[in-house]
Protein backbone atom coordinates (compact mmCIF):
# COMPACT_ATOMS: atom_id res chain seq x y z
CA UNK A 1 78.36 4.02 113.33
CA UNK A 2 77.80 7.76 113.27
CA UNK A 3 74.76 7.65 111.24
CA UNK A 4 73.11 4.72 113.91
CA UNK A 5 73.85 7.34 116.60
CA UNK A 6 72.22 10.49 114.38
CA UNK A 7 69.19 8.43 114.03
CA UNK A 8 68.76 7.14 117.70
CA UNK A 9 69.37 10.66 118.26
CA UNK A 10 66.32 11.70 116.71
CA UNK A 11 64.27 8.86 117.49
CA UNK A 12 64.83 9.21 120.97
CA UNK A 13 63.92 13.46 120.54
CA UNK A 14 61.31 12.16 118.57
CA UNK A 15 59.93 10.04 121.58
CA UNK A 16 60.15 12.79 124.17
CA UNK A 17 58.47 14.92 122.38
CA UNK A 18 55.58 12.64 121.31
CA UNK A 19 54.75 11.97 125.20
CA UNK A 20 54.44 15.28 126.37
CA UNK A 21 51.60 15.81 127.87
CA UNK A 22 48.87 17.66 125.89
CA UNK A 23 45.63 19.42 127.33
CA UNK A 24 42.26 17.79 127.42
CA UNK A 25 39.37 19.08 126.96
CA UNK A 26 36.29 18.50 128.96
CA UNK A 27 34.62 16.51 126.82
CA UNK A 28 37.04 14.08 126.34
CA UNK A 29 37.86 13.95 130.12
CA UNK A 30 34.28 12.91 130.72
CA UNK A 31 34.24 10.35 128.08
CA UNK A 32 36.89 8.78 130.13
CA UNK A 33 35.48 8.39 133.14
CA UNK A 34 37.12 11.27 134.85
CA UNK A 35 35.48 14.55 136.48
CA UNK A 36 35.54 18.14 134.52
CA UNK A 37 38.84 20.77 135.36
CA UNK A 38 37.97 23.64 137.74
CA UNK A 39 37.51 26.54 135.43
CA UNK A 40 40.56 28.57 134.48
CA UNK A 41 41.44 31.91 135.92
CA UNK A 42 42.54 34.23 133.24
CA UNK A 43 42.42 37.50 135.04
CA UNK A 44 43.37 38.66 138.95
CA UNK A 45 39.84 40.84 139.06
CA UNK A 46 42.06 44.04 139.78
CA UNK A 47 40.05 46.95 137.84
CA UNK A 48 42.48 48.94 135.43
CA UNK A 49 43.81 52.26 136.49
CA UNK A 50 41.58 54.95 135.51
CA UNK A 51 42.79 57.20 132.55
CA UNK A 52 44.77 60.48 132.56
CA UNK A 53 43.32 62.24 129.90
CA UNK A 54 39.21 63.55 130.08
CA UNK A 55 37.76 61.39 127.58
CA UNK A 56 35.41 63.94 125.85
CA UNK A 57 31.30 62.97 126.58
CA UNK A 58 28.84 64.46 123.53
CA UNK A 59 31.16 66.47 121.69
């Protein structure tokens, strides 16, 4: 009896994990019928902070 539990156990770990959702790509999207994703944003825009040190120019 344990070992039917232990294996619906891992079946059923087995089955959540194999419907996760996974990302598309475009490509695939469109041969499906459905429209492109927005472009990710992988950045704010906010320009670094300038350095401290001088960096030394034709030396």
């Amino acid at each position: 009896m344990k070992l039917f539990f232990v294996f619906a156990t891992i079946f059923a770990i087995a089955a959540v994990v194999s419907t996760s959702p996974t990302p598309t790509t475009n490509a695939k999207r469109m041969a499906a019928g459905l429209p492109p994703l927005p472009p990710t944003r992988r950045f704010n825009g906010a320009r670094a902070a300038p350095s401290v040190s001088p960096v030394p120019r034709g030396v």
